[in-house]
N, C-alpha and C. Protein backbone atom coordinates (compact mmCIF):
# COMPACT_ATOMS: atom_id res chain seq x y z
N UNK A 1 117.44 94.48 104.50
CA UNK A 1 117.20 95.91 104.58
C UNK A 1 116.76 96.21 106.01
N UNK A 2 117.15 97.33 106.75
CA UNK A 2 116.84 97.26 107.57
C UNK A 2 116.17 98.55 108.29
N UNK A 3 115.01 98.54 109.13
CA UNK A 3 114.18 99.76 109.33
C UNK A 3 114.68 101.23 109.24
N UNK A 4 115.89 101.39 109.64
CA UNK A 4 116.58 102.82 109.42
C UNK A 4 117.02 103.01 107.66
N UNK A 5 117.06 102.30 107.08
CA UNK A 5 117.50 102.39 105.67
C UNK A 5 115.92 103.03 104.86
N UNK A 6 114.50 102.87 105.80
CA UNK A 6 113.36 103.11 105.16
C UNK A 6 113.31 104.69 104.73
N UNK A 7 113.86 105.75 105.53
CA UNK A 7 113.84 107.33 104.91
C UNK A 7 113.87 107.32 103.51
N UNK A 8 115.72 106.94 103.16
CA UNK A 8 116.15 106.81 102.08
C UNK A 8 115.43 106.36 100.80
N UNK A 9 114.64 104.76 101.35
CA UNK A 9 114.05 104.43 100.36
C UNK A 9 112.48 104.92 100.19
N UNK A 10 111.87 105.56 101.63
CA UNK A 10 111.01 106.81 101.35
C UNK A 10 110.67 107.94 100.19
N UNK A 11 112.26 108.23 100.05
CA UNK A 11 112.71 109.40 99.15
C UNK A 11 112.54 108.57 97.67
N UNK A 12 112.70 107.61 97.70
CA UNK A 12 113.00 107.06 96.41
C UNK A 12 111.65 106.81 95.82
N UNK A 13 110.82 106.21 96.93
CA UNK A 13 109.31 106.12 96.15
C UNK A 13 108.67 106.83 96.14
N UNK A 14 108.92 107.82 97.24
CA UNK A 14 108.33 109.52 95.79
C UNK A 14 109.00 109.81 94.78
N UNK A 15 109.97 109.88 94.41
CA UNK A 15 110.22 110.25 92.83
C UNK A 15 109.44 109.02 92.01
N UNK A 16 109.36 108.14 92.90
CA UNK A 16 108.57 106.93 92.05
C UNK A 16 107.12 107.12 92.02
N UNK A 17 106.73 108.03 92.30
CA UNK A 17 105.28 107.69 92.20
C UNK A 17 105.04 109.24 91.57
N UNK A 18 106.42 109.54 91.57
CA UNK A 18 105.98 110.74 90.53
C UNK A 18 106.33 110.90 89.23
N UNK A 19 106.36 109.56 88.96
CA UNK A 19 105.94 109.27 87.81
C UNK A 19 107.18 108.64 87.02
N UNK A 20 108.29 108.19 87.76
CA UNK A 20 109.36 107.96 87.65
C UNK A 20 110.26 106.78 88.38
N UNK A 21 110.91 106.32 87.78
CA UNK A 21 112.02 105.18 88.26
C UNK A 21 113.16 105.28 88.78
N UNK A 22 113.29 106.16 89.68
CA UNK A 22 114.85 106.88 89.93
C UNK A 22 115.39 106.28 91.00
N UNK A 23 116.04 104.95 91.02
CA UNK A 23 117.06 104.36 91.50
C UNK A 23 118.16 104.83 91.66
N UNK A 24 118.64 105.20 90.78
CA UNK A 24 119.79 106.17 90.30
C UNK A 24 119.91 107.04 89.11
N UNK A 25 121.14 107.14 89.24
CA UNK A 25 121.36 108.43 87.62
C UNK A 25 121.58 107.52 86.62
N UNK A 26 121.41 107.91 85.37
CA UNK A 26 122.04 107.08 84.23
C UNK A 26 122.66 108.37 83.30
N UNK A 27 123.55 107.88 82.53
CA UNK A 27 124.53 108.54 81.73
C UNK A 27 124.07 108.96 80.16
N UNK A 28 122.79 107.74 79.76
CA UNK A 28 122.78 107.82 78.89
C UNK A 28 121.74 109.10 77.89
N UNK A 29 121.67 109.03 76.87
CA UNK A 29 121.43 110.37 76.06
C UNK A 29 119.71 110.17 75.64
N UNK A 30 118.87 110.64 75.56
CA UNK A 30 117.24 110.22 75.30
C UNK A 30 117.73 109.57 73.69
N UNK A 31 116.95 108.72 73.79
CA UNK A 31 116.36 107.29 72.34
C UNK A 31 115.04 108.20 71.56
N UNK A 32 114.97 108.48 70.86
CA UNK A 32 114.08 108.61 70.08
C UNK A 32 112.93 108.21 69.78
N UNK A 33 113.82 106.38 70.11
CA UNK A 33 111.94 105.37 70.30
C UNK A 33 111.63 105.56 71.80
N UNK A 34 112.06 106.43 72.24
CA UNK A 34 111.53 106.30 73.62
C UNK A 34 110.28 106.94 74.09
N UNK A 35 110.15 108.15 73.21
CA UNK A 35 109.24 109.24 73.08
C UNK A 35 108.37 109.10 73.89
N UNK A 36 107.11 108.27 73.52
CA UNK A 36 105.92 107.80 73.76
C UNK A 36 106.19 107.23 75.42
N UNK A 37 107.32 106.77 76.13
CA UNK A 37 107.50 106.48 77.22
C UNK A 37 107.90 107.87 78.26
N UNK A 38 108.81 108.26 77.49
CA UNK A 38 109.00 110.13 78.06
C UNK A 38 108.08 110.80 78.16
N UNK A 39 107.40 110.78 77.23
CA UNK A 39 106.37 111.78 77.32
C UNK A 39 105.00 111.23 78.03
N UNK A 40 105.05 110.19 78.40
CA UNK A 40 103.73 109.55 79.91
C UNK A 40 104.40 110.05 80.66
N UNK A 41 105.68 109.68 81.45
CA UNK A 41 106.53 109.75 82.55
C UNK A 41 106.67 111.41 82.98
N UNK A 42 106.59 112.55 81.28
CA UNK A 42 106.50 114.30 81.63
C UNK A 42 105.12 114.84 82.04
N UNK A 43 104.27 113.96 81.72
CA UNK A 43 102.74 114.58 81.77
C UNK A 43 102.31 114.25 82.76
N UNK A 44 103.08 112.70 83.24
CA UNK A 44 101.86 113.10 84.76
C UNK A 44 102.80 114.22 86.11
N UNK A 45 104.09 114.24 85.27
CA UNK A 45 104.01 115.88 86.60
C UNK A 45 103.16 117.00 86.03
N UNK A 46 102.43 117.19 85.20
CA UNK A 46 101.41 117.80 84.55
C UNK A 46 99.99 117.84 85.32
N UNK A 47 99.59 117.33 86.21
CA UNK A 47 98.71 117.10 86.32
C UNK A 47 98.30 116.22 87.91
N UNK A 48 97.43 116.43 88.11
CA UNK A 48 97.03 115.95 89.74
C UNK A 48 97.05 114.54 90.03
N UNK A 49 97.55 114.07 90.58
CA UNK A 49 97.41 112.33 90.38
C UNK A 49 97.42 111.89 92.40
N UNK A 50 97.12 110.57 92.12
CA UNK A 50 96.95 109.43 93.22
C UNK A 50 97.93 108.18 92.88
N UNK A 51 98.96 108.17 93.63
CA UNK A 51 99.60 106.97 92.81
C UNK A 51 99.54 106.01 94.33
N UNK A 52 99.55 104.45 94.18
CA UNK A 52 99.85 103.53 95.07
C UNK A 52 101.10 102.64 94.46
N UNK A 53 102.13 102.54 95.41
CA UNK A 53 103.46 101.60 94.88
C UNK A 53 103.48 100.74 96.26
N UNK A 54 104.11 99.97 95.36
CA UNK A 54 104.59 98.49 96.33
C UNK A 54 105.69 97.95 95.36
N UNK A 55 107.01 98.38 96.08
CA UNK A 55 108.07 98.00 96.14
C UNK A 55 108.03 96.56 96.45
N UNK A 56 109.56 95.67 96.11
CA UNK A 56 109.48 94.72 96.74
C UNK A 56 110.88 94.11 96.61
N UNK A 57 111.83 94.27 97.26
CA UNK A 57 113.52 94.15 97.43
C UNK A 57 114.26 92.57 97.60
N UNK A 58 114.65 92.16 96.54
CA UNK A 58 115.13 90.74 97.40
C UNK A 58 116.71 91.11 97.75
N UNK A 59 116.49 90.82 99.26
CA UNK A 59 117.77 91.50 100.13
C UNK A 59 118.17 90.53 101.09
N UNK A 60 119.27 90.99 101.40
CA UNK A 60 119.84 89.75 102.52
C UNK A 60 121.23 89.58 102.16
N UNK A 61 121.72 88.74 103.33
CA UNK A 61 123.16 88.13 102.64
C UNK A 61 123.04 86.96 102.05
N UNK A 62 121.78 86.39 102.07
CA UNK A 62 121.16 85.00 101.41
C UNK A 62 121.08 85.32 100.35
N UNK A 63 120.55 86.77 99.85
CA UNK A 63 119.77 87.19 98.91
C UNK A 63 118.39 86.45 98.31
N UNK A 64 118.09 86.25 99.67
CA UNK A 64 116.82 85.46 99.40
C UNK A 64 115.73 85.87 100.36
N UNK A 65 116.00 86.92 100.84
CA UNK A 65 114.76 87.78 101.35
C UNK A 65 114.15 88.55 101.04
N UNK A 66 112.62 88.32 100.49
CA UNK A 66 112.29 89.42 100.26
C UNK A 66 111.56 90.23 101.26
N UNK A 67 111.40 92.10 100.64
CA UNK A 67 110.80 92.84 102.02
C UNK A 67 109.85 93.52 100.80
N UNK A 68 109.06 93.64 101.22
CA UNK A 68 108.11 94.57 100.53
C UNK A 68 107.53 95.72 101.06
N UNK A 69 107.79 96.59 100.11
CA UNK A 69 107.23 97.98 101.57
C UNK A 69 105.98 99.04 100.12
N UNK A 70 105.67 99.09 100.75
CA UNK A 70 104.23 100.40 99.76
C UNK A 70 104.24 101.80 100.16
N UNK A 71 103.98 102.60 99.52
CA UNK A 71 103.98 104.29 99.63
C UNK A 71 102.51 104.53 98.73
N UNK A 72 101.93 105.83 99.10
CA UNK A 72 101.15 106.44 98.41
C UNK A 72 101.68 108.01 98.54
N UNK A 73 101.18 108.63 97.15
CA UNK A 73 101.60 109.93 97.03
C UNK A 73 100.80 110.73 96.27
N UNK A 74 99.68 111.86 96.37
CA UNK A 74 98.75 112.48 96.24
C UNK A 74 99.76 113.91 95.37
N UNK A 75 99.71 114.16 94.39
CA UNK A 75 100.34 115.37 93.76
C UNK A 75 99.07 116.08 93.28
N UNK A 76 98.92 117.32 93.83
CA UNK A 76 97.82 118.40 93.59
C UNK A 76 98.24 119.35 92.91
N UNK A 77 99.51 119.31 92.37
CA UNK A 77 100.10 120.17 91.29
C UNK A 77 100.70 121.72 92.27
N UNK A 78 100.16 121.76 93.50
CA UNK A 78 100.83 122.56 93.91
C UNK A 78 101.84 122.47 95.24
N UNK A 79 101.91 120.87 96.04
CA UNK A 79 101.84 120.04 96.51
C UNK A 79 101.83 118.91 96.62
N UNK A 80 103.39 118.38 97.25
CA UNK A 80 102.70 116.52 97.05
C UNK A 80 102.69 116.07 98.58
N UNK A 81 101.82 115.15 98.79
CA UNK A 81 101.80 114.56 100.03
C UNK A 81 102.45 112.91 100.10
N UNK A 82 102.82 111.96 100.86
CA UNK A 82 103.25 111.06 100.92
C UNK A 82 102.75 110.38 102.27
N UNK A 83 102.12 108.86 102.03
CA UNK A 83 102.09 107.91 103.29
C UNK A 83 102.88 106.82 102.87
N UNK A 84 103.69 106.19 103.81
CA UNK A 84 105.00 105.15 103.88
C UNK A 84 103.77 103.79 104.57
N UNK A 85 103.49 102.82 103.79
CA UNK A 85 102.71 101.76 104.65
C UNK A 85 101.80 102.27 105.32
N UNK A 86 100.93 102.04 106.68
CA UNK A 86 99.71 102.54 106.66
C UNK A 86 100.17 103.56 107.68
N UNK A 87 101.61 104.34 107.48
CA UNK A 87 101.65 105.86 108.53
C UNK A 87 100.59 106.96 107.90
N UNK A 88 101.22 108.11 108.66
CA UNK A 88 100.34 109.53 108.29
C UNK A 88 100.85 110.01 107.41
N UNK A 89 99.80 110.49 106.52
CA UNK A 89 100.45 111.18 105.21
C UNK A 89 101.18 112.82 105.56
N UNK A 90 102.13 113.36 104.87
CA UNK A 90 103.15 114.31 105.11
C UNK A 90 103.18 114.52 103.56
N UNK A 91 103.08 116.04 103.94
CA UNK A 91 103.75 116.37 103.07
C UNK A 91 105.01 116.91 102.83
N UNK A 92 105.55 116.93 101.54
CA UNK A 92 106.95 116.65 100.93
C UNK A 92 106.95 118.01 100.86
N UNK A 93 108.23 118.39 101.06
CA UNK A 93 108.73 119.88 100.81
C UNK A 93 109.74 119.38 99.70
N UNK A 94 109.49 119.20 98.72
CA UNK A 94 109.75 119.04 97.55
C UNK A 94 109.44 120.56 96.41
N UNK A 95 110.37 121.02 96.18
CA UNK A 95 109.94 121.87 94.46
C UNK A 95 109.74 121.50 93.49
N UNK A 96 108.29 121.52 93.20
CA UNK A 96 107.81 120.95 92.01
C UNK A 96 108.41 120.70 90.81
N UNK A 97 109.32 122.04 91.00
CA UNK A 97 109.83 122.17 89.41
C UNK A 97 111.10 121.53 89.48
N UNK A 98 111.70 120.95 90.63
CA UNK A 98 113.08 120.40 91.14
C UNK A 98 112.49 119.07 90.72
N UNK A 99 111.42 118.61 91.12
CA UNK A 99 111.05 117.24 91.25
C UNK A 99 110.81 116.88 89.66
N UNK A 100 109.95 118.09 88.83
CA UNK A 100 109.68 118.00 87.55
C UNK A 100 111.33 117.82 86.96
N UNK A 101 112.06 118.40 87.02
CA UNK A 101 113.59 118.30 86.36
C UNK A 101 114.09 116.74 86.20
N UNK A 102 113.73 116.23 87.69
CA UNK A 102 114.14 114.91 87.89
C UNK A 102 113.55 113.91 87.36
N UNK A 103 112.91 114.14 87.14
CA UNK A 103 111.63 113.06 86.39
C UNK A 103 111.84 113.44 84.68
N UNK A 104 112.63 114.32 84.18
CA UNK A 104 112.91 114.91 82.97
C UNK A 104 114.05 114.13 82.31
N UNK A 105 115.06 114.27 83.38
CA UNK A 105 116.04 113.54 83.85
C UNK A 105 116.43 112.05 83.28
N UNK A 106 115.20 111.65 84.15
CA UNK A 106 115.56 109.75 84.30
C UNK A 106 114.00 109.66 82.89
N UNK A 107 113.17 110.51 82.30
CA UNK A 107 112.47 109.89 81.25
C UNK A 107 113.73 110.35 80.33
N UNK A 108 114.84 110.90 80.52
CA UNK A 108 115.24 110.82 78.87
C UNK A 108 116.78 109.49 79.38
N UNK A 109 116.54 109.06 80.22
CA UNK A 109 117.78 107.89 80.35
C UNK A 109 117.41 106.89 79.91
N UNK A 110 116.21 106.43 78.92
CA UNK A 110 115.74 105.25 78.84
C UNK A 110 116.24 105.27 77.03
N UNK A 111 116.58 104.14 76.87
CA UNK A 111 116.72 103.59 75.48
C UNK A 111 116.30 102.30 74.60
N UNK A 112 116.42 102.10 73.47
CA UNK A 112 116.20 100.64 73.39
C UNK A 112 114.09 100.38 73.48
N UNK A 113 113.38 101.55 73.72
CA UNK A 113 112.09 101.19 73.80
C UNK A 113 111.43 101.01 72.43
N UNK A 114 109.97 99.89 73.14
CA UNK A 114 109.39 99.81 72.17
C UNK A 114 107.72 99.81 72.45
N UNK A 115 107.40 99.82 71.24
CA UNK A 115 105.52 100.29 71.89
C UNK A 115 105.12 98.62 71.52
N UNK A 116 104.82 98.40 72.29
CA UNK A 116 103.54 97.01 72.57
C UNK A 116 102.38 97.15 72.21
N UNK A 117 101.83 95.57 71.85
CA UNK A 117 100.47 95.83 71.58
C UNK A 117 99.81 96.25 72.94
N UNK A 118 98.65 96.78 72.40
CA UNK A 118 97.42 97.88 73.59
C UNK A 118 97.43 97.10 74.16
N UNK A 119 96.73 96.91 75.82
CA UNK A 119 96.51 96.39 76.74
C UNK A 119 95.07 96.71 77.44
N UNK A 120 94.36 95.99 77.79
CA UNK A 120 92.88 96.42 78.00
C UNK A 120 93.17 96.43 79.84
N UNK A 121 92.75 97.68 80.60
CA UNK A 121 93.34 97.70 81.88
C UNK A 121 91.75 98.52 82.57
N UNK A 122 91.08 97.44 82.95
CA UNK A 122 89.63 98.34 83.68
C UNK A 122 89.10 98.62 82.91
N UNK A 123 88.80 97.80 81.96
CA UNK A 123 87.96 98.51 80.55
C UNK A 123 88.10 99.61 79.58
N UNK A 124 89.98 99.78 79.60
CA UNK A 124 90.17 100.88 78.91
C UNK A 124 90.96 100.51 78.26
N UNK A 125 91.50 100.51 76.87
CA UNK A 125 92.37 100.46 76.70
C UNK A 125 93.64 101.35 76.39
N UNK A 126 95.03 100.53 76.78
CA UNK A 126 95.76 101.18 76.75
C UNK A 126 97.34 101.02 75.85
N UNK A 127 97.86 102.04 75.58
CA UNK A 127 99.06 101.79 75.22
C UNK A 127 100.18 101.45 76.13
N UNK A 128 100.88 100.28 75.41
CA UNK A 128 102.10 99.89 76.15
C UNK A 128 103.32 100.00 75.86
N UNK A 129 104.23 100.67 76.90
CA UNK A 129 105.88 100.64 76.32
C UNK A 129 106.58 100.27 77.23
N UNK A 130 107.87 99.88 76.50
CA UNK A 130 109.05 99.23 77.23
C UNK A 130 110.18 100.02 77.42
N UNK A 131 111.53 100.06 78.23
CA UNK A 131 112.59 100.93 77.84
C UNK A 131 113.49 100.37 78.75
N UNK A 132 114.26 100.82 78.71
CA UNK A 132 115.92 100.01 79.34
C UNK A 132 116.77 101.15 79.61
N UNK A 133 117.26 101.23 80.63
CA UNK A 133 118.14 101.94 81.45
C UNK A 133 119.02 101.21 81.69
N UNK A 134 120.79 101.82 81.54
CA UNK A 134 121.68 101.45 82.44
C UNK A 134 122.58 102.27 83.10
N UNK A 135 122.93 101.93 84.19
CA UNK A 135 123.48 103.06 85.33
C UNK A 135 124.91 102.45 85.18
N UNK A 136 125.68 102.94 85.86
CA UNK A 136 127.11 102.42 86.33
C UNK A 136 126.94 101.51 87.17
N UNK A 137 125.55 101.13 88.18
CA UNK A 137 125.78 100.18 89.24
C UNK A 137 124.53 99.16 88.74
N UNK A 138 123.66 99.03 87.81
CA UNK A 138 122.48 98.42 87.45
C UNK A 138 121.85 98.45 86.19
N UNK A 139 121.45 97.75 86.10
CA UNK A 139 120.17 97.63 84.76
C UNK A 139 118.79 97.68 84.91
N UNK A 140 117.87 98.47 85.02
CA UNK A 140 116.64 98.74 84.70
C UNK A 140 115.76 98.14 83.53
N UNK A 141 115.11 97.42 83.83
CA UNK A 141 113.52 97.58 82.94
C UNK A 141 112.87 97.94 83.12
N UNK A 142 111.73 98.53 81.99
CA UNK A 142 110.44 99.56 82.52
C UNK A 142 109.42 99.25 81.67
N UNK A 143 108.01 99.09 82.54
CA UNK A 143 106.76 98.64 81.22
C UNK A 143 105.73 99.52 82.15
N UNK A 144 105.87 100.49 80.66
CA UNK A 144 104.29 101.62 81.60
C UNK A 144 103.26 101.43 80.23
N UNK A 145 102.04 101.94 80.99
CA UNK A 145 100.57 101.78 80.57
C UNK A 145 100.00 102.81 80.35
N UNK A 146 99.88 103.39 79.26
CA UNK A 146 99.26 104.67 79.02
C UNK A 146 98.05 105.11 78.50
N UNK A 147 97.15 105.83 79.62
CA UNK A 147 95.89 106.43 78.68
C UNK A 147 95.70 106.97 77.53
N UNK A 148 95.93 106.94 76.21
CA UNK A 148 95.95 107.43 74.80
C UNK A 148 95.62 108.73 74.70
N UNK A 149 94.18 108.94 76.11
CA UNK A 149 93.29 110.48 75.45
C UNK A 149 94.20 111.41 76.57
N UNK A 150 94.58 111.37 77.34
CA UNK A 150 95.42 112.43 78.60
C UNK A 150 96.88 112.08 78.37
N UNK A 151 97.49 110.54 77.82
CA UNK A 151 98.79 110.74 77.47
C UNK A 151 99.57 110.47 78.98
N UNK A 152 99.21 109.87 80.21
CA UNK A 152 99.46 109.85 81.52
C UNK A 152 99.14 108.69 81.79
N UNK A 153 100.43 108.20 82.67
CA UNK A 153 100.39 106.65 83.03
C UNK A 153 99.26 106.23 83.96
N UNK A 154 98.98 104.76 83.66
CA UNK A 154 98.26 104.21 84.42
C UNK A 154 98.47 103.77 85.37
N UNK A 155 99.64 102.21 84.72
CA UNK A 155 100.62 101.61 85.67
C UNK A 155 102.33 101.73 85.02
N UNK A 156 103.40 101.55 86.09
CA UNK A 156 104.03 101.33 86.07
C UNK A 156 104.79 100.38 86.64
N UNK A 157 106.04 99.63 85.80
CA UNK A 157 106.27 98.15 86.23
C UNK A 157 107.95 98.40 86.25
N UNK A 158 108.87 97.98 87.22
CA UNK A 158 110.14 98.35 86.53
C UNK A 158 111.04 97.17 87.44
N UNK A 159 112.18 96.86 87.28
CA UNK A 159 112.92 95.99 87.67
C UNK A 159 114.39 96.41 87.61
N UNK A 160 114.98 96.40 88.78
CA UNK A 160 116.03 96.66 88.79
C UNK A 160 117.46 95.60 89.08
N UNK A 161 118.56 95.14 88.23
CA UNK A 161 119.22 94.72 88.97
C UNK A 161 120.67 94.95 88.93
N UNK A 162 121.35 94.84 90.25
CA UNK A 162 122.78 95.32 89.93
C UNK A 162 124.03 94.91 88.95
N UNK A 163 124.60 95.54 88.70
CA UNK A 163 125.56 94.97 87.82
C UNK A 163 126.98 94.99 88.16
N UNK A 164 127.24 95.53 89.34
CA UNK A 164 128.53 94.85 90.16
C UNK A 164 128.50 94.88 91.15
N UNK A 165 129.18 94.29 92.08
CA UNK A 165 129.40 93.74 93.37
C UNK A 165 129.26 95.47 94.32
N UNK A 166 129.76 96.40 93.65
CA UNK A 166 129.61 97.72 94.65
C UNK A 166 128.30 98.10 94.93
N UNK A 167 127.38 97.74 94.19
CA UNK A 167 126.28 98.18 93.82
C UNK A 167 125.30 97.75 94.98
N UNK A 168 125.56 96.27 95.52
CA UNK A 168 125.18 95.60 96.41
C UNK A 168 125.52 95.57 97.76
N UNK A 169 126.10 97.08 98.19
CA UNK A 169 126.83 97.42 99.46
C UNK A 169 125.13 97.60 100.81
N UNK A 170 124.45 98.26 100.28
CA UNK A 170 123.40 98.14 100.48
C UNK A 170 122.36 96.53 101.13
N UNK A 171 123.26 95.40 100.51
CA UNK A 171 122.90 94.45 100.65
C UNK A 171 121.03 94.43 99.61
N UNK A 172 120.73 95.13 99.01
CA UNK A 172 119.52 94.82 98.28
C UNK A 172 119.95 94.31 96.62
N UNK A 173 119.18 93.04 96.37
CA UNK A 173 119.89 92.14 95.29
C UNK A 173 119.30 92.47 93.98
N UNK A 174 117.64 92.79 94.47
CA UNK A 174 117.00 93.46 93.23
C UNK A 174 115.82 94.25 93.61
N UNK A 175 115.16 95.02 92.91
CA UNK A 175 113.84 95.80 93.12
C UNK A 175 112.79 95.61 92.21
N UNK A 176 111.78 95.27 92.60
CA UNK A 176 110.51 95.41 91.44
C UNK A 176 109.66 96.41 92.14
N UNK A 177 109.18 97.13 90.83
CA UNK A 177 108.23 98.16 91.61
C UNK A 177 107.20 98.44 90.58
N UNK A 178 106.00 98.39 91.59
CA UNK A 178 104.82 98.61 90.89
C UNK A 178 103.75 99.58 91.17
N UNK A 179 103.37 100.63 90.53
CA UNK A 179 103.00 101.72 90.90
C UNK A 179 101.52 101.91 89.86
N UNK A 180 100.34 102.07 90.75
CA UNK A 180 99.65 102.11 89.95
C UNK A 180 98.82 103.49 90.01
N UNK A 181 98.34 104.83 89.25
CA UNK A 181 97.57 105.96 89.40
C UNK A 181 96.01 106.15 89.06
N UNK A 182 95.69 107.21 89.53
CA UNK A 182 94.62 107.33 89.28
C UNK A 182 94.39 109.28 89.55
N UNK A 183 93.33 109.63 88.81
CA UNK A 183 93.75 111.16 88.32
C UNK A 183 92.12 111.82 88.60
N UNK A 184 91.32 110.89 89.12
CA UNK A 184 90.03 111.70 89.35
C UNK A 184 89.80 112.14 90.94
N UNK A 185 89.69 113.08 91.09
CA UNK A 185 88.84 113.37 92.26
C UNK A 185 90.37 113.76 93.22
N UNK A 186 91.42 114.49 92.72
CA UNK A 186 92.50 114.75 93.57
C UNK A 186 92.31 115.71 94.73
N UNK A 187 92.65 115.45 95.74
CA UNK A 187 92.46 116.46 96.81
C UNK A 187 93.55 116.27 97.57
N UNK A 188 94.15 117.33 98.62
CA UNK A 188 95.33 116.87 99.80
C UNK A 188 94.68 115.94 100.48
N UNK A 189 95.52 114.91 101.18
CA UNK A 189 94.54 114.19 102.26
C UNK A 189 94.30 115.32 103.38
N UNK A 190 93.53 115.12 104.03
CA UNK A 190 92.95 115.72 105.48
C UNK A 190 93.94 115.05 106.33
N UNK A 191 94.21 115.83 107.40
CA UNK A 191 94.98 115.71 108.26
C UNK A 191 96.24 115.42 108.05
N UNK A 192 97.20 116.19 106.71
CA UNK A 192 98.54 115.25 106.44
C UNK A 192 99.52 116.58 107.88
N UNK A 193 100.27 116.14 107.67
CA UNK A 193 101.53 116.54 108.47
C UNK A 193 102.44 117.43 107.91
């Protein structure tokens, strides 16, 4: 991967940290058992959040490099801001309700989910679900962590990998991404851009 390809994948880990996995589009129709995963993934555009992600790409023509890159993204519900690694945070001229669509979007592309036993995460416990996405160029997995009493993710876990040779024009072989929030004490950062 290489430093000019970072915008692109900029763009990508804000929709990811807004609460969403959007690699790409998927075709498919919302699952029913998915519910409980849709509906974490709709609520935290609901609401003010702090998310930290750390991507991590195994890329190359080896396909044996990995790059790892991190984003943070501050959503104040009227406003989101974004820092790429330790740059200046900016904010996104993003429409909320454009961004909310998209995230509407890719929570009803998931199928095949299932609820896990609870998970104890910082002394809380939480509910866990799974779900499966497939695109025309990849396969997705997804394992988010949900607060029971607000219904809004904690963490999110997802894995991506391609499923034909076009897919890999990009030269990136797979993605894991891990995104973790937090919902107290939201404010813009000071000094964003």
């Amino acid at each position: 991967m290489t430093r000019s390809s970072w915008p692109k994948e900029a763009a990508t880990c804000l929709l990811l940290t807004a609460a969403t996995f959007a690699l790409s589009n998927s075709f498919a129709r919302a699952d029913a058992s998915c519910d409980g995963l849709s509906s974490a993934m709709l609520a935290n555009t609901k609401v003010p959040f702090h998310s930290l992600s750390i991507i991590t790409y195994l890329a190359g023509e080896d396909s044996k490099s990995r790059v790892t890159q991190t984003s943070e993204t501050i959503s104040t519900q009227t406003a989101v801001f974004a820092r790429f690694g330790s740059g200046k945070w900016k904010q996104m001229h993003i429409p909320l309700d454009k961004l909310a669509a998209a995230v509407r979007h890719n929570a009803e592309s998931y199928s095949g989910c299932k609820r896990l036993a609870d998970d104890t995460v910082n002394g809380t416990s939480l509910a866990v679900y799974t779900g499966h996405s497939v695109t025309p160029g990849s396969t997705v997995e997804t394992k988010v962590w949900v607060e029971p009493k607000r219904g809004v993710m904690i963490q999110l876990e997802s894995d991506a990998v391609p499923t034909s040779p076009s897919a890999t024009k990009d030269s990136v072989k797979e993605r894991h991404v891990a995104i973790r929030y937090t919902y107290d004490n939201i404010a813009a950062p000071p000094n964003a851009e």
